[in-house]
C-alpha atoms as a PDB file:
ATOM      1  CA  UNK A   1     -35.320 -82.585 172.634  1.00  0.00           C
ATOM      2  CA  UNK A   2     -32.983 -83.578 170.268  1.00  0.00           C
ATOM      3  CA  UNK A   3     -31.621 -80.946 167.013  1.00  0.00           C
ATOM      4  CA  UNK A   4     -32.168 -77.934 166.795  1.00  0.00           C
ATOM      5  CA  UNK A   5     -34.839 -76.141 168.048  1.00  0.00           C
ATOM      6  CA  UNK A   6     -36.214 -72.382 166.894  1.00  0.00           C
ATOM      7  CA  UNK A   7     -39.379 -70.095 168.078  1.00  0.00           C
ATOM      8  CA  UNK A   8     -40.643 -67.258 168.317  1.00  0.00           C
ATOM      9  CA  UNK A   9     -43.557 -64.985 169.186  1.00  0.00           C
ATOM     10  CA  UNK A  10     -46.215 -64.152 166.944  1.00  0.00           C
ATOM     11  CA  UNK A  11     -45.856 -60.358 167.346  1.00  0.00           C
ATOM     12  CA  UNK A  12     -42.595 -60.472 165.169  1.00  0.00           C
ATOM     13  CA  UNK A  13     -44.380 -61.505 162.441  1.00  0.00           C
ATOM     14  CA  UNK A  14     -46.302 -58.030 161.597  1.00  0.00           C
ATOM     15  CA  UNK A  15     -44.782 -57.991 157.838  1.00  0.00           C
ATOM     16  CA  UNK A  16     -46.088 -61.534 156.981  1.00  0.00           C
ATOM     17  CA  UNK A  17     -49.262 -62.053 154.754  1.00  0.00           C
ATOM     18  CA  UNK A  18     -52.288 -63.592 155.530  1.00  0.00           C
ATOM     19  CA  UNK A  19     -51.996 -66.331 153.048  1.00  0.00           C
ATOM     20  CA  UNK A  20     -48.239 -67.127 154.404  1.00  0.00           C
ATOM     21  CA  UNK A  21     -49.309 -66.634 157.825  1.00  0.00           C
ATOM     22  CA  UNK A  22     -51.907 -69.453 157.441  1.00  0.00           C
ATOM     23  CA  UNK A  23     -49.210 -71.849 156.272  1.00  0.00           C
ATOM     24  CA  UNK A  24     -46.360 -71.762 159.095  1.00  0.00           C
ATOM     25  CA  UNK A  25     -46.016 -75.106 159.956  1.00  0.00           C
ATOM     26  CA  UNK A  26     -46.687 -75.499 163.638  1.00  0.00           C
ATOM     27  CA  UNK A  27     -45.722 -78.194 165.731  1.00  0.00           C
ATOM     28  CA  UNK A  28     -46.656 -78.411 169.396  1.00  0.00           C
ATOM     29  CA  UNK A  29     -44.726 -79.933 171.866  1.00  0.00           C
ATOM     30  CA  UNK A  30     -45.719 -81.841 175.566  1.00  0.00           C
ATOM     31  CA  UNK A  31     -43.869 -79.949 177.924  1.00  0.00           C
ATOM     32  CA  UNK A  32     -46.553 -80.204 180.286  1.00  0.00           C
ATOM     33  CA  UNK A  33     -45.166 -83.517 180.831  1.00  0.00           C
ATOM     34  CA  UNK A  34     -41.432 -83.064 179.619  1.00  0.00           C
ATOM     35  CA  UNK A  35     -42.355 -84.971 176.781  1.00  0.00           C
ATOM     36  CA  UNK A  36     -41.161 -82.581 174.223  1.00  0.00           C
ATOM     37  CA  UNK A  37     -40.801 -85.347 171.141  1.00  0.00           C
ATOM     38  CA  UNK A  38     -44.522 -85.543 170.494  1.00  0.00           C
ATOM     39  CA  UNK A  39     -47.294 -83.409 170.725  1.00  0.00           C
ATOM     40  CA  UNK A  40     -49.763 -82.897 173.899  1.00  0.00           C
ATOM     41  CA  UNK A  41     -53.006 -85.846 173.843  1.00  0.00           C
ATOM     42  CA  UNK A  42     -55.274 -82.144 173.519  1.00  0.00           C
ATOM     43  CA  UNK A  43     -53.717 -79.184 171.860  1.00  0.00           C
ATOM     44  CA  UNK A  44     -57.291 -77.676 170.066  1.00  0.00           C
ATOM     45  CA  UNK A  45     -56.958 -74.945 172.925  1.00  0.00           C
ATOM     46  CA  UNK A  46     -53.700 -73.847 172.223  1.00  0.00           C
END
Protein backbone atom coordinates (compact mmCIF):
# COMPACT_ATOMS: atom_id res chain seq x y z
CA UNK A 1 0.00 0.00 0.00
CA UNK A 2 1.32 3.00 -1.14
CA UNK A 3 0.59 6.84 0.90
CA UNK A 4 -0.65 7.19 3.68
CA UNK A 5 -2.89 5.13 5.30
CA UNK A 6 -5.42 6.04 8.49
CA UNK A 7 -8.24 3.88 10.50
CA UNK A 8 -9.89 3.48 13.11
CA UNK A 9 -12.62 1.72 15.08
CA UNK A 10 -16.07 2.63 15.02
CA UNK A 11 -16.44 2.94 18.82
CA UNK A 12 -14.42 6.30 18.71
CA UNK A 13 -16.89 7.79 16.86
CA UNK A 14 -19.71 8.14 19.76
CA UNK A 15 -19.92 12.15 19.21
CA UNK A 16 -20.64 11.86 15.41
CA UNK A 17 -24.24 12.35 13.98
CA UNK A 18 -26.26 10.11 12.23
CA UNK A 19 -26.41 12.08 9.09
CA UNK A 20 -22.35 12.44 9.15
CA UNK A 21 -22.00 9.00 10.21
CA UNK A 22 -23.83 7.81 7.03
CA UNK A 23 -21.39 9.73 4.85
CA UNK A 24 -17.73 8.51 5.95
CA UNK A 25 -16.33 7.46 2.96
CA UNK A 26 -15.32 3.85 3.28
CA UNK A 27 -13.01 2.07 1.26
CA UNK A 28 -12.28 -1.63 1.71
CA UNK A 29 -9.22 -3.16 1.05
CA UNK A 30 -8.15 -7.13 -0.13
CA UNK A 31 -5.97 -8.14 2.47
CA UNK A 32 -7.31 -11.46 2.35
CA UNK A 33 -5.13 -11.76 -0.53
CA UNK A 34 -2.42 -8.97 0.18
CA UNK A 35 -3.98 -7.12 -2.41
CA UNK A 36 -4.51 -4.01 -0.49
CA UNK A 37 -4.84 -1.48 -3.77
CA UNK A 38 -8.36 -2.59 -4.63
CA UNK A 39 -11.19 -3.75 -2.92
CA UNK A 40 -12.18 -7.59 -2.09
CA UNK A 41 -14.41 -9.37 -5.41
CA UNK A 42 -17.37 -9.61 -2.23
CA UNK A 43 -17.34 -7.05 0.49
CA UNK A 44 -21.57 -6.85 1.05
CA UNK A 45 -20.71 -8.88 4.35
CA UNK A 46 -18.36 -6.66 5.73
Amino acid sequence: MSGLFYSTRIAYLDHVSDEDFANIPIHYCDGRNNNRESAPAVAGHL
